[in-house]
PDB file of N, CA and C in Angstrom:
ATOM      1  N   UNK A   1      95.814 -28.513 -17.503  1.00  0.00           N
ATOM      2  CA  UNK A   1      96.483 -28.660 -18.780  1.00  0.00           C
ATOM      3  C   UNK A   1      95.716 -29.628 -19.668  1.00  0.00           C
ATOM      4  N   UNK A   2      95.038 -30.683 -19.352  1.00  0.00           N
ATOM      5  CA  UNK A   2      94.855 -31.592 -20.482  1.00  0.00           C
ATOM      6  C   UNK A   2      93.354 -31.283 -20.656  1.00  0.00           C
ATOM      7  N   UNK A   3      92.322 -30.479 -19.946  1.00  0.00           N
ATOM      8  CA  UNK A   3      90.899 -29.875 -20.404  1.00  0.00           C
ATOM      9  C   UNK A   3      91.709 -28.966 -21.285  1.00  0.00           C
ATOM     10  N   UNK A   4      92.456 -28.150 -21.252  1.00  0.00           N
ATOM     11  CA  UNK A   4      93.172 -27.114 -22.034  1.00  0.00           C
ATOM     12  C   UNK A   4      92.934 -27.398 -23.063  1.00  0.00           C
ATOM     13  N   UNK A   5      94.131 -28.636 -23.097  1.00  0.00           N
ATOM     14  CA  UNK A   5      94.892 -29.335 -24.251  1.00  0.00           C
ATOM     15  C   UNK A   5      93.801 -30.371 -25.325  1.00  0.00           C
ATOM     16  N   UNK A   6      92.444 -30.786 -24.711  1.00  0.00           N
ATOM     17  CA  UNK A   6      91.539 -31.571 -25.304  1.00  0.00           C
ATOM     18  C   UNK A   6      90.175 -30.645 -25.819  1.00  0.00           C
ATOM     19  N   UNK A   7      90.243 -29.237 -25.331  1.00  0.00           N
ATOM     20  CA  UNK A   7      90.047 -28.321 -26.304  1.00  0.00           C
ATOM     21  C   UNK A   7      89.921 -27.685 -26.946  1.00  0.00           C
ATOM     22  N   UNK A   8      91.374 -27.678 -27.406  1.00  0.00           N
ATOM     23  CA  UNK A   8      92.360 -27.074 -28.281  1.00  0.00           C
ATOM     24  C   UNK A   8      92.621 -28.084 -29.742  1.00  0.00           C
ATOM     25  N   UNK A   9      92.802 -29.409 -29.080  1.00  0.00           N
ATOM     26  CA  UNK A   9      93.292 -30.290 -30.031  1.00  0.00           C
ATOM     27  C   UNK A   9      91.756 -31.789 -29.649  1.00  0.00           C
ATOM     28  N   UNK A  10      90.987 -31.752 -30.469  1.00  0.00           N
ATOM     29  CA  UNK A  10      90.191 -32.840 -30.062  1.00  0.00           C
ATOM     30  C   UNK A  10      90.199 -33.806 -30.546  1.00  0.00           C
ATOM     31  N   UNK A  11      91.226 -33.926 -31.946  1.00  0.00           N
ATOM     32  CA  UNK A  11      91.643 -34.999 -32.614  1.00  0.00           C
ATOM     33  C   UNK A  11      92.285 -35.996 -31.865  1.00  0.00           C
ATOM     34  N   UNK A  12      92.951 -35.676 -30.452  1.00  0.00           N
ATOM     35  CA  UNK A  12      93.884 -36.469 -30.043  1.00  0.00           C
ATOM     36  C   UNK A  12      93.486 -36.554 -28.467  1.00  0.00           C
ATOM     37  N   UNK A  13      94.271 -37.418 -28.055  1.00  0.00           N
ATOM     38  CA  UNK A  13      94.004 -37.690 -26.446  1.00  0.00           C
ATOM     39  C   UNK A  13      95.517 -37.288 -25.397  1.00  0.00           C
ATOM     40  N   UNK A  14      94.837 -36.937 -24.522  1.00  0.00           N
ATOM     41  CA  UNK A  14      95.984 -36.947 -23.496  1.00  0.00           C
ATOM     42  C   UNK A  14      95.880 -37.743 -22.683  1.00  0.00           C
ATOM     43  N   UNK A  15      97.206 -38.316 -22.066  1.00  0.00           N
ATOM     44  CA  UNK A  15      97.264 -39.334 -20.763  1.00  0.00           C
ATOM     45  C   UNK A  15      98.492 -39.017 -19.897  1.00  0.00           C
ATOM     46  N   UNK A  16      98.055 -38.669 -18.973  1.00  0.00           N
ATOM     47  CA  UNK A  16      99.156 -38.245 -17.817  1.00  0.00           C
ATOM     48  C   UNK A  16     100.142 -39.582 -17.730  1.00  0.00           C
ATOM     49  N   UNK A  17     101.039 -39.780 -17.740  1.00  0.00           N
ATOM     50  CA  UNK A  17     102.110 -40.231 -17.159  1.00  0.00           C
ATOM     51  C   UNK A  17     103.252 -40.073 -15.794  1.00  0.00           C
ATOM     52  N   UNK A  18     103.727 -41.310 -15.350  1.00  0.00           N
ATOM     53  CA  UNK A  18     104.652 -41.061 -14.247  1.00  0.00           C
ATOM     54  C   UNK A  18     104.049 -40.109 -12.930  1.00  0.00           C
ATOM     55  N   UNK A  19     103.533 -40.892 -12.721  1.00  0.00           N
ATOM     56  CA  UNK A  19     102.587 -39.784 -11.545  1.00  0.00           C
ATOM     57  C   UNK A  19     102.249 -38.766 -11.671  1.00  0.00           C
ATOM     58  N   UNK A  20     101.527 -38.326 -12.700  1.00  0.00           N
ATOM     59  CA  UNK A  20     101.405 -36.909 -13.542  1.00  0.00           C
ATOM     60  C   UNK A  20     102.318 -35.749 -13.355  1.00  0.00           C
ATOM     61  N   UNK A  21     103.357 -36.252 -13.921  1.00  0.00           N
ATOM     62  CA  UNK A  21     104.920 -35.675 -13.890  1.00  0.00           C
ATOM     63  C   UNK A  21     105.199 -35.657 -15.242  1.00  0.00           C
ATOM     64  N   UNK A  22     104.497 -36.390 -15.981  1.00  0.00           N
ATOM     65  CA  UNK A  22     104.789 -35.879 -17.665  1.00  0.00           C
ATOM     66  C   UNK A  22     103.497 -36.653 -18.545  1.00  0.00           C
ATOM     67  N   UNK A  23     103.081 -36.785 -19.570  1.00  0.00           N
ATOM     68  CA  UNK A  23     102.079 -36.610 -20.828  1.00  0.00           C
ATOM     69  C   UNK A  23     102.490 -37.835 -21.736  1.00  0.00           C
ATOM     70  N   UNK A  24     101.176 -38.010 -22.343  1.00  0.00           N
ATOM     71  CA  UNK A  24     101.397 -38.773 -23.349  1.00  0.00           C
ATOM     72  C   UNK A  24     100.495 -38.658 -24.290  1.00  0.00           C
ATOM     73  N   UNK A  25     100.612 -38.309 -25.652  1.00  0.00           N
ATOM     74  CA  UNK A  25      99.915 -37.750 -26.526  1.00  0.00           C
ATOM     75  C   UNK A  25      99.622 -38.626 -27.404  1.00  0.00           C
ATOM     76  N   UNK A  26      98.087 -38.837 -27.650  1.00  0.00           N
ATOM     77  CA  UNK A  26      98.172 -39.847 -28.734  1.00  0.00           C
ATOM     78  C   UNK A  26      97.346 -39.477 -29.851  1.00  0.00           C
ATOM     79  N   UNK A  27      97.784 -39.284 -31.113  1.00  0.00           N
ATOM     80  CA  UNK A  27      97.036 -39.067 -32.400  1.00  0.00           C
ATOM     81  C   UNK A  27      96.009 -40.556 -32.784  1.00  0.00           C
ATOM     82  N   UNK A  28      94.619 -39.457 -32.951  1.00  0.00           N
ATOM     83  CA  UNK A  28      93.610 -40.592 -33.257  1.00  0.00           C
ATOM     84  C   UNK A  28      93.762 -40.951 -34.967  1.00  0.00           C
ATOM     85  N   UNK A  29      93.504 -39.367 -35.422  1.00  0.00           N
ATOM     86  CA  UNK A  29      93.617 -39.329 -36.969  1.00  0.00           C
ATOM     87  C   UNK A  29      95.061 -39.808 -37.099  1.00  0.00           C
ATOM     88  N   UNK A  30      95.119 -39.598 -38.937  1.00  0.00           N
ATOM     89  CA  UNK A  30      96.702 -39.289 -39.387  1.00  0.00           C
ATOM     90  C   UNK A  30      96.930 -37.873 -39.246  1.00  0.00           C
ATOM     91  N   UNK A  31      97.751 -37.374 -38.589  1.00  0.00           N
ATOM     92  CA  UNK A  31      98.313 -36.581 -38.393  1.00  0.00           C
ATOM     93  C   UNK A  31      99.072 -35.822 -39.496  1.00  0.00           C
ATOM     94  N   UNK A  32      99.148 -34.291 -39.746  1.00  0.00           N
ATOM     95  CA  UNK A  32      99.950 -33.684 -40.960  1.00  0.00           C
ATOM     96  C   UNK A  32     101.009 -32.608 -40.156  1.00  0.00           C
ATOM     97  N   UNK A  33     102.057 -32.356 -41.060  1.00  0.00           N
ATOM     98  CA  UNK A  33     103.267 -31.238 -39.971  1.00  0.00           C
ATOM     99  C   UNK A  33     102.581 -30.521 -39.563  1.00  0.00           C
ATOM    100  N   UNK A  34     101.552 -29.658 -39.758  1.00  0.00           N
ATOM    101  CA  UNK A  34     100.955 -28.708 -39.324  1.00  0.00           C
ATOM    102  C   UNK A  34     100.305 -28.805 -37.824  1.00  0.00           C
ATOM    103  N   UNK A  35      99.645 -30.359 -37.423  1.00  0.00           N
ATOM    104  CA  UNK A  35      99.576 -30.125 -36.263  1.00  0.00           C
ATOM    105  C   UNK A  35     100.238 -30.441 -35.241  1.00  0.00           C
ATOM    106  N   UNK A  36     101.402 -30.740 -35.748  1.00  0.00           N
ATOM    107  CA  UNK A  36     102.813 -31.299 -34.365  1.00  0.00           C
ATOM    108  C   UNK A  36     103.481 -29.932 -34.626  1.00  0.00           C
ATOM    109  N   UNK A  37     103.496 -28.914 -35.341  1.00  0.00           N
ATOM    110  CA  UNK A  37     103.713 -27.641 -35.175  1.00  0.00           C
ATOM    111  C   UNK A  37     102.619 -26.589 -34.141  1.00  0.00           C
ATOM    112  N   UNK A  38     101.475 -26.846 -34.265  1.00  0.00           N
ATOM    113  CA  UNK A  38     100.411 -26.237 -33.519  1.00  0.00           C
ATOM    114  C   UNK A  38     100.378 -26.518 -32.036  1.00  0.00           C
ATOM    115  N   UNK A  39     101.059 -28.171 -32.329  1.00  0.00           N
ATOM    116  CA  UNK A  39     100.956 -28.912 -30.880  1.00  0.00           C
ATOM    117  C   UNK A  39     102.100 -28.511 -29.814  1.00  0.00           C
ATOM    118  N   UNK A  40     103.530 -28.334 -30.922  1.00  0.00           N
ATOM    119  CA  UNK A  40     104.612 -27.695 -30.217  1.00  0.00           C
ATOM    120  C   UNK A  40     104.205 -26.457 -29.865  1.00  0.00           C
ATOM    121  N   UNK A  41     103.340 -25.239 -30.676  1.00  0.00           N
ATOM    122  CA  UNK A  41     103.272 -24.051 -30.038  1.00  0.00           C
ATOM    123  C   UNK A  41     102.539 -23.625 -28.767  1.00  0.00           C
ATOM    124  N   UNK A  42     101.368 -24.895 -28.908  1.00  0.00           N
ATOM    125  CA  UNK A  42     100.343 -24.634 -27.926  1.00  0.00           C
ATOM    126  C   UNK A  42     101.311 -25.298 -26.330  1.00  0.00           C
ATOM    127  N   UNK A  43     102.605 -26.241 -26.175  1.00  0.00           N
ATOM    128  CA  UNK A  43     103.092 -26.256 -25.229  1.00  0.00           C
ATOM    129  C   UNK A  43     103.690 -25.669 -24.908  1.00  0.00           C
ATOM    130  N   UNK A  44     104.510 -24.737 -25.965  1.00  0.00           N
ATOM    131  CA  UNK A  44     105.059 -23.509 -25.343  1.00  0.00           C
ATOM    132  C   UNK A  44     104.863 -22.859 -24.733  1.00  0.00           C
ATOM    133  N   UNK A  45     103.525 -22.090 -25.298  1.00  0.00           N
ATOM    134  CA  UNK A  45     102.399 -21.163 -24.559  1.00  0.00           C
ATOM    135  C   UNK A  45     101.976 -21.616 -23.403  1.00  0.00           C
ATOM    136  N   UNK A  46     101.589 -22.866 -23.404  1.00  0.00           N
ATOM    137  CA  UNK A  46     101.105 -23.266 -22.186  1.00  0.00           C
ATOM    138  C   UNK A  46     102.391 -23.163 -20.930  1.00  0.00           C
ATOM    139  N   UNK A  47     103.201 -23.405 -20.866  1.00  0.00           N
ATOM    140  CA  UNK A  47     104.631 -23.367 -20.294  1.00  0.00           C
ATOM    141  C   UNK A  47     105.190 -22.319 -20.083  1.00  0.00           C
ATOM    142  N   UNK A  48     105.037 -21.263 -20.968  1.00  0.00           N
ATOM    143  CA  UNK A  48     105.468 -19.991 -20.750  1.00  0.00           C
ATOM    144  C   UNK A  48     104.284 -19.224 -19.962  1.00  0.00           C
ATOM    145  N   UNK A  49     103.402 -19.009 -20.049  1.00  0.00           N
ATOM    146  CA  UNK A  49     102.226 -18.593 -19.493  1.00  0.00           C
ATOM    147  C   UNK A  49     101.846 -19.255 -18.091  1.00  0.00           C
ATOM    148  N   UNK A  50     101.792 -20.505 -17.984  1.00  0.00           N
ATOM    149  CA  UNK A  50     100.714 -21.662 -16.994  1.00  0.00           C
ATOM    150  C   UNK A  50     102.015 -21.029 -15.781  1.00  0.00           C
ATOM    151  N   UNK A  51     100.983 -20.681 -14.524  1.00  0.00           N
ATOM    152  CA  UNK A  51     101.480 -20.572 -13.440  1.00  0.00           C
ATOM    153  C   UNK A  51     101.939 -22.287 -12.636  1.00  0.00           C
ATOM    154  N   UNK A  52     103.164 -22.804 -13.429  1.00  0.00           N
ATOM    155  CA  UNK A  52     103.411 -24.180 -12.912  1.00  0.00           C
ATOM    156  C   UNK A  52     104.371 -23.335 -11.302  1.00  0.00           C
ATOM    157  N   UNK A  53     103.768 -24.874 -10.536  1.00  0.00           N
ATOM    158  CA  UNK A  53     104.097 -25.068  -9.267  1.00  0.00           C
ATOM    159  C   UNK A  53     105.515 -25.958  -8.993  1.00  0.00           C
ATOM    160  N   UNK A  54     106.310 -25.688  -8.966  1.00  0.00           N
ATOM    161  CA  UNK A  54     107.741 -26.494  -8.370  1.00  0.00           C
ATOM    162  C   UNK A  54     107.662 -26.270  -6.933  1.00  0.00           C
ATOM    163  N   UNK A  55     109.090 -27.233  -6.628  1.00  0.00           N
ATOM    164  CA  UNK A  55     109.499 -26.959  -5.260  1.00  0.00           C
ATOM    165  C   UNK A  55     109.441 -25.289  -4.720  1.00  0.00           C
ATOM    166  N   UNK A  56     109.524 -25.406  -3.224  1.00  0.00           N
ATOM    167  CA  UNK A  56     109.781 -24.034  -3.063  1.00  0.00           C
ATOM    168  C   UNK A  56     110.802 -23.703  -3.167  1.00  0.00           C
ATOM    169  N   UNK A  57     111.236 -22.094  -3.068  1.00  0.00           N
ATOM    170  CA  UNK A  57     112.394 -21.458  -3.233  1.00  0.00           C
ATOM    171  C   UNK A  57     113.252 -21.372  -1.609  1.00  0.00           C
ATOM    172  N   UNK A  58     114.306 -21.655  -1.545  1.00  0.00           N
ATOM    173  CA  UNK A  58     114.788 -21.470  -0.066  1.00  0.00           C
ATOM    174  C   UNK A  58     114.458 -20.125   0.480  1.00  0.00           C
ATOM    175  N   UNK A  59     114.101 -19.869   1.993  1.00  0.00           N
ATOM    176  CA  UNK A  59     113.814 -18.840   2.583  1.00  0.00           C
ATOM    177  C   UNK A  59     115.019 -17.717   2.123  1.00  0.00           C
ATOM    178  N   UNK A  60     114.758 -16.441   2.095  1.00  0.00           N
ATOM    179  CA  UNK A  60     116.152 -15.452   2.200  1.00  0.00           C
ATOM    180  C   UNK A  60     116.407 -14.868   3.676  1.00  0.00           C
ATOM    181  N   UNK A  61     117.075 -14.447   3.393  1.00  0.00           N
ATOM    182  CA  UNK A  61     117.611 -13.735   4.592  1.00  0.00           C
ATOM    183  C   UNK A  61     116.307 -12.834   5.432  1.00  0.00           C
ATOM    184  N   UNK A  62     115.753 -12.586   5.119  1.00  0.00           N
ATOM    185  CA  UNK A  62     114.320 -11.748   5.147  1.00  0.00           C
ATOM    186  C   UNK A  62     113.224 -12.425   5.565  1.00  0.00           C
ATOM    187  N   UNK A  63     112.787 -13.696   5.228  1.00  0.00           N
ATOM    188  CA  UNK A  63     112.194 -14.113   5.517  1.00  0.00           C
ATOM    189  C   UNK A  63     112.960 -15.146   6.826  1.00  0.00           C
ATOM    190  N   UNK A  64     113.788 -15.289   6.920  1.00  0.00           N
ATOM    191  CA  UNK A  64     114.324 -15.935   7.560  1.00  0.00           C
ATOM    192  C   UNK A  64     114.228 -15.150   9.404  1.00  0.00           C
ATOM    193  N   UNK A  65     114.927 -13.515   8.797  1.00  0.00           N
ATOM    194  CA  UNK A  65     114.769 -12.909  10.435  1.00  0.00           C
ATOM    195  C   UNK A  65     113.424 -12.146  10.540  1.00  0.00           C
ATOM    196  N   UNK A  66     112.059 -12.599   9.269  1.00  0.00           N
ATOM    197  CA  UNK A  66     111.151 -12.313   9.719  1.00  0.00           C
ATOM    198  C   UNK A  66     110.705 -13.606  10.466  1.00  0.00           C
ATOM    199  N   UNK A  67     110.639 -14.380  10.040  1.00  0.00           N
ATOM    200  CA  UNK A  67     110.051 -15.763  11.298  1.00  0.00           C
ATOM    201  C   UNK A  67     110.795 -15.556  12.459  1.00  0.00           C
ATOM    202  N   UNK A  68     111.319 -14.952  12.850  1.00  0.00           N
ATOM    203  CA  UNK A  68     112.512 -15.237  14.199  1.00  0.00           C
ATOM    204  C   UNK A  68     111.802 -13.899  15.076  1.00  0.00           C
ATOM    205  N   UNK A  69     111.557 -12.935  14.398  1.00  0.00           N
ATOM    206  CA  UNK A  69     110.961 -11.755  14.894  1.00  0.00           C
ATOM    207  C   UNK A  69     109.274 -12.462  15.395  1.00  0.00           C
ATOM    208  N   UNK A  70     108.652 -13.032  14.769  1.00  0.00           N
ATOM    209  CA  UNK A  70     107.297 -13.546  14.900  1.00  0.00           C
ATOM    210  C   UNK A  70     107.302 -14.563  16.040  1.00  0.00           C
ATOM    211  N   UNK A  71     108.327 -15.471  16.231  1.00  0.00           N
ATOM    212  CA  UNK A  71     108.376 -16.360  17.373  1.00  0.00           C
ATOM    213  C   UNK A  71     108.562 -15.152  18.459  1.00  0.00           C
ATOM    214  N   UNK A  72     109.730 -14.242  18.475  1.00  0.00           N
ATOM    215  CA  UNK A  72     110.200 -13.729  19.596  1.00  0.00           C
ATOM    216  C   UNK A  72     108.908 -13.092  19.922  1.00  0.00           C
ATOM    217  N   UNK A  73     108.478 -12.329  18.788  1.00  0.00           N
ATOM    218  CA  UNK A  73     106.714 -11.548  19.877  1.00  0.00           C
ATOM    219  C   UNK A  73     106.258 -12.457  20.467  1.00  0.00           C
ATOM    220  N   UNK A  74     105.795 -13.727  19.771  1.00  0.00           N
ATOM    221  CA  UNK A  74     104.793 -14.450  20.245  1.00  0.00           C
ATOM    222  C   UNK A  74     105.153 -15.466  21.670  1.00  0.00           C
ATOM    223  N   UNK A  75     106.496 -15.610  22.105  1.00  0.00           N
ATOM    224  CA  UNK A  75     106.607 -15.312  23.327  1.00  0.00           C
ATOM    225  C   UNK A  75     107.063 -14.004  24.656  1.00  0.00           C
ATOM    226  N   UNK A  76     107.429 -12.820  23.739  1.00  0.00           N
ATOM    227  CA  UNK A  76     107.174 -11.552  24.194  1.00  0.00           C
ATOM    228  C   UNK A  76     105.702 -11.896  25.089  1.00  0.00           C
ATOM    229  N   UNK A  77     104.733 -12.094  24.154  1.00  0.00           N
ATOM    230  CA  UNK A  77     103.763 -11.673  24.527  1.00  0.00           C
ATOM    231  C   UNK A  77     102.590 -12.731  25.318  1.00  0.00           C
ATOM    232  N   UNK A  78     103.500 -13.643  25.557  1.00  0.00           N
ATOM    233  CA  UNK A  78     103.358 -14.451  26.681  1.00  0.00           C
ATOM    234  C   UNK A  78     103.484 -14.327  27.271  1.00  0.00           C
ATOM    235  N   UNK A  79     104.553 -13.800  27.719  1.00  0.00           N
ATOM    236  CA  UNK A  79     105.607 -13.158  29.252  1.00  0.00           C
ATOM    237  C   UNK A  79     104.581 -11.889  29.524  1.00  0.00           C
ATOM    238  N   UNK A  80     104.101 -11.144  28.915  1.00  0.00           N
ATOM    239  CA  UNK A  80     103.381  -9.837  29.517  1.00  0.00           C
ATOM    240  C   UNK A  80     101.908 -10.349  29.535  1.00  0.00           C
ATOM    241  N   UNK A  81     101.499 -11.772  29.296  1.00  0.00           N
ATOM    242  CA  UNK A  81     100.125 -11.753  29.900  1.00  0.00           C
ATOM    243  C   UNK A  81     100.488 -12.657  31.159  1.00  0.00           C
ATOM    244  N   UNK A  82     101.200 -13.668  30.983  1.00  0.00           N
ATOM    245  CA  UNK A  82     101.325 -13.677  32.377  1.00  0.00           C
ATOM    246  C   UNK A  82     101.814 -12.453  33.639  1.00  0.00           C
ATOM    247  N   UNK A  83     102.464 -11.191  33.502  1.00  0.00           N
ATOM    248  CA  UNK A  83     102.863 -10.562  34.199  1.00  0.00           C
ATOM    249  C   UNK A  83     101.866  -9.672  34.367  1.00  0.00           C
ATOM    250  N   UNK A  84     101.006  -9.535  33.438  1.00  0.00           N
ATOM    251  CA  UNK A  84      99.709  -8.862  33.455  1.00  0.00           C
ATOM    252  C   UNK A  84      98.526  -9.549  34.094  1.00  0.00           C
ATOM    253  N   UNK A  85      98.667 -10.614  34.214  1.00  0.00           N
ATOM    254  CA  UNK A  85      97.615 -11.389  35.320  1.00  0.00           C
ATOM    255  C   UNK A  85      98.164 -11.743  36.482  1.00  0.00           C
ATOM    256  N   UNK A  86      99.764 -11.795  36.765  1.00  0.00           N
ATOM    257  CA  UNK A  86      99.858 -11.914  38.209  1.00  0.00           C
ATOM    258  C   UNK A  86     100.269 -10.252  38.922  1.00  0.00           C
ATOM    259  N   UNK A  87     100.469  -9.794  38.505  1.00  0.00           N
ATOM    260  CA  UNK A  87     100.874  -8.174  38.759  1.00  0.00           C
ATOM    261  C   UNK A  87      99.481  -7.495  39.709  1.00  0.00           C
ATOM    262  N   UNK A  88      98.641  -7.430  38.739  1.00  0.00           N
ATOM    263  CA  UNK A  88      97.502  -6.482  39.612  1.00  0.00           C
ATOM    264  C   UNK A  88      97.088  -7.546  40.131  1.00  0.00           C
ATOM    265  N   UNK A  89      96.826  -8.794  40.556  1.00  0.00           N
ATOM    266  CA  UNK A  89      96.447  -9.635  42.303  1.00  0.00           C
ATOM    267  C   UNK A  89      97.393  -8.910  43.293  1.00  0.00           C
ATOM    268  N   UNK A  90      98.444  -8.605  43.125  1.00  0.00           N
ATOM    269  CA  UNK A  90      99.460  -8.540  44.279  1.00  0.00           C
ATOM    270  C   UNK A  90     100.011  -7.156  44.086  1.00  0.00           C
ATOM    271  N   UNK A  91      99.695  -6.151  44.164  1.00  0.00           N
ATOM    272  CA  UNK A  91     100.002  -4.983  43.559  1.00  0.00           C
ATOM    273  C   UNK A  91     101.665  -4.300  44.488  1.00  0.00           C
ATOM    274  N   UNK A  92     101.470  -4.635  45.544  1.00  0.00           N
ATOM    275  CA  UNK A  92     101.960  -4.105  46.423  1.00  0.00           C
ATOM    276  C   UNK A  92     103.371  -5.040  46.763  1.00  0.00           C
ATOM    277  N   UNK A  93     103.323  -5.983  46.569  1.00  0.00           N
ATOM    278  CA  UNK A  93     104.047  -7.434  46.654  1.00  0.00           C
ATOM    279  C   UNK A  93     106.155  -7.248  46.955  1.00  0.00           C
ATOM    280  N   UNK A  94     106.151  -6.970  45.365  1.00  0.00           N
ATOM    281  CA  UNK A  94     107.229  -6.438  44.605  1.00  0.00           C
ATOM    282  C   UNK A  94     108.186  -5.320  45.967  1.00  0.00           C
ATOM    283  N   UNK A  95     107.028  -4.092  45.849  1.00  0.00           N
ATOM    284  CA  UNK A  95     107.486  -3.285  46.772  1.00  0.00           C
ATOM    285  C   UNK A  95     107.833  -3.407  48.806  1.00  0.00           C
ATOM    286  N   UNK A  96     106.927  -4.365  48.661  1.00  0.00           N
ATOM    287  CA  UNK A  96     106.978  -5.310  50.013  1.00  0.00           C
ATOM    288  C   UNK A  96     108.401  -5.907  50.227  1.00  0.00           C
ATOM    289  N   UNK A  97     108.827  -6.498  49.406  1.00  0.00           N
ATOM    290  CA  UNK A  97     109.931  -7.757  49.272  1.00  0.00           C
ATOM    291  C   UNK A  97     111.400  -6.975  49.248  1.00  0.00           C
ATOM    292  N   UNK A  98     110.943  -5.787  48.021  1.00  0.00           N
ATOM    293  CA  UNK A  98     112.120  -4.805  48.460  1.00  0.00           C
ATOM    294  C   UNK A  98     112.665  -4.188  49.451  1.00  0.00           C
ATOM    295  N   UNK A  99     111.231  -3.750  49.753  1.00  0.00           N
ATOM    296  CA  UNK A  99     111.684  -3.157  51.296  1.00  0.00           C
ATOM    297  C   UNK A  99     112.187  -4.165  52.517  1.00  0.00           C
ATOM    298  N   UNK A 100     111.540  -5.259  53.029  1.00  0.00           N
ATOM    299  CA  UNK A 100     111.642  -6.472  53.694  1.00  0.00           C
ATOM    300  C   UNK A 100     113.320  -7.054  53.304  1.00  0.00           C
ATOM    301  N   UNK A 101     113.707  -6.500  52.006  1.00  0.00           N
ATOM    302  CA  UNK A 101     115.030  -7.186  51.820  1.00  0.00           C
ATOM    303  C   UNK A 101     116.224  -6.341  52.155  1.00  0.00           C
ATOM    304  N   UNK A 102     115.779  -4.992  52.259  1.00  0.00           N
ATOM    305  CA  UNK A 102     116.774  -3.503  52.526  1.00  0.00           C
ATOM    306  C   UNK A 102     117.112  -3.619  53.695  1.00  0.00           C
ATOM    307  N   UNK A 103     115.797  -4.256  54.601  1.00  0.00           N
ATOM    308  CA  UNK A 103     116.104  -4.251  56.568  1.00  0.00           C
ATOM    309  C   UNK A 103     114.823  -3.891  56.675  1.00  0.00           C
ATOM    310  N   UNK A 104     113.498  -3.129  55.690  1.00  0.00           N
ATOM    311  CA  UNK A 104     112.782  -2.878  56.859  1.00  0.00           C
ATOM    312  C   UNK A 104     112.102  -4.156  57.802  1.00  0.00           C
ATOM    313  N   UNK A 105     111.302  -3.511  58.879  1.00  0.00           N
ATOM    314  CA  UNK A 105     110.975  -4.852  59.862  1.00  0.00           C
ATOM    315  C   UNK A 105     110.031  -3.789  60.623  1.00  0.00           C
ATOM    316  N   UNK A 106     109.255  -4.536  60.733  1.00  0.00           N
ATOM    317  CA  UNK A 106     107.631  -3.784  61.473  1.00  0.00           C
ATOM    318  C   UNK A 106     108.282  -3.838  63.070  1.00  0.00           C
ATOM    319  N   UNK A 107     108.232  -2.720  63.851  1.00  0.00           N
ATOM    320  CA  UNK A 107     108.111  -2.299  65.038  1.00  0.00           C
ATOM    321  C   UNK A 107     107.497  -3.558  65.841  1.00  0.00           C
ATOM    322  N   UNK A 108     108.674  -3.855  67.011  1.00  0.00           N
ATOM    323  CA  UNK A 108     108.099  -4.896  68.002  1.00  0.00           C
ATOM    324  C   UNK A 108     106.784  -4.438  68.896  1.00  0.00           C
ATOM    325  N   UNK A 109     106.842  -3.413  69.019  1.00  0.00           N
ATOM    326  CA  UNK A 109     105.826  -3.001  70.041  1.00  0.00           C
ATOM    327  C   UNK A 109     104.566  -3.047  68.861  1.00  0.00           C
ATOM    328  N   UNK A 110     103.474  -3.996  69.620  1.00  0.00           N
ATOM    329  CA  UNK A 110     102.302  -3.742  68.993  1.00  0.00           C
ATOM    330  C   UNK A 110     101.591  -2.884  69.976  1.00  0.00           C
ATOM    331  N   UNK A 111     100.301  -1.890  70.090  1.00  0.00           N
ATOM    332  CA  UNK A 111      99.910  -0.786  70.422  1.00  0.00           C
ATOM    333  C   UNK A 111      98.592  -1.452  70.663  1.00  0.00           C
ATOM    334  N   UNK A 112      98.073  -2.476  70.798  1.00  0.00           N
ATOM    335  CA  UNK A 112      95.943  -2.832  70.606  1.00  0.00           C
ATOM    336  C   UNK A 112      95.621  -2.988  71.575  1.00  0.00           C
ATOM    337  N   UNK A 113      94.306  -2.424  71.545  1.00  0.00           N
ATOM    338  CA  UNK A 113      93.732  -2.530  72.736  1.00  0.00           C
ATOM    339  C   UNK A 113      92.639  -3.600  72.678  1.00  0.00           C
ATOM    340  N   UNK A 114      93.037  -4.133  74.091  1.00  0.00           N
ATOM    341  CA  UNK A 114      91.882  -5.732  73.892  1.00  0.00           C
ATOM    342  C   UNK A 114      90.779  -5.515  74.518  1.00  0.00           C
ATOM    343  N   UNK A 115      89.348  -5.797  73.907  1.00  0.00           N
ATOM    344  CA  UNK A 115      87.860  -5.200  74.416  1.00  0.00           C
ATOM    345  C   UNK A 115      87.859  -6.664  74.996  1.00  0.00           C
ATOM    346  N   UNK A 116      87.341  -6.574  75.908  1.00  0.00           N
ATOM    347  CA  UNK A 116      86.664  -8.299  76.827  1.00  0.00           C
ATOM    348  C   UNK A 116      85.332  -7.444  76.762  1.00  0.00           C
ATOM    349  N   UNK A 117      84.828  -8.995  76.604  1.00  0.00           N
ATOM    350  CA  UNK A 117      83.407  -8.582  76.247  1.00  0.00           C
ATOM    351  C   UNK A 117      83.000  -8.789  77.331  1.00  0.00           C
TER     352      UNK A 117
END
C-alpha cells in the first residue's frame, strides 16, 4: 500500500502507524479539495480491490469432517503397513493358532527313524 500510495501521490508521505494497523498521511505542499478527494478515491479503490488479509474464517462443517477423514486415513494407513510387514514373515501363523485353539494337537506317536552312525 504505501509504494502504491507514494506513487500515486508524491506530494505527500506515508507513515504506518500502530503496528502497521493504520496510516498516517502527511501533506508536504498546501494542499487543495481536489487532492483529499483523489486521496479519498484512491483509498477506496485500494480497499475495494487490495486482496487485504484478516483473521481467518472459522472452519465449516466441510472442512471440519474433511480433516477428520485425513487423520482417520492417515492412521488407516498405519495399521495396514504394519499388518503388511508382520503378515507375510508369518504367513501361516494366524491359521496355526486357529486351528491349535479348535483342539487340533499333533499326533503323540512320532514315526523317525534314528541312523547311528
Amino acid at each position: 500500500m504505501e509504494f502504491s500510495f507514494l506513487y500515486q501521490f508524491p506530494a505527500c508521505r506515508f507513515r504506518p502507524a500502530s503496528g502497521n494497523a493504520g496510516c498516517v498521511i502527511h501533506f508536504i505542499e498546501d494542499a487543495d479539495q481536489t487532492l483529499y478527494i483523489q486521496l479519498t478515491n484512491w483509498i477506496i479503490d485500494f480497499l475495494d480491490f487490495a486482496e487485504c488479509q484478516g483473521p481467518l474464517l472459522p472452519p465449516s462443517r466441510i472442512d471440519l469432517l474433511t480433516d477428520k477423514v485425513k487423520g482417520w486415513t492417515a492412521q488407516s494407513m498405519i495399521v495396514i503397513a504394519i499388518l503388511g510387514w508382520i503378515l507375510p514373515i508369518l504367513p501361516g501363523t494366524p491359521f496355526f493358532l486357529v486351528a491349535w485353539w479348535l483342539g487340533w494337537r499333533p499326533s503323540p506317536t512320532i514315526k523317525s527313524v534314528m541312523v547311528e552312525p
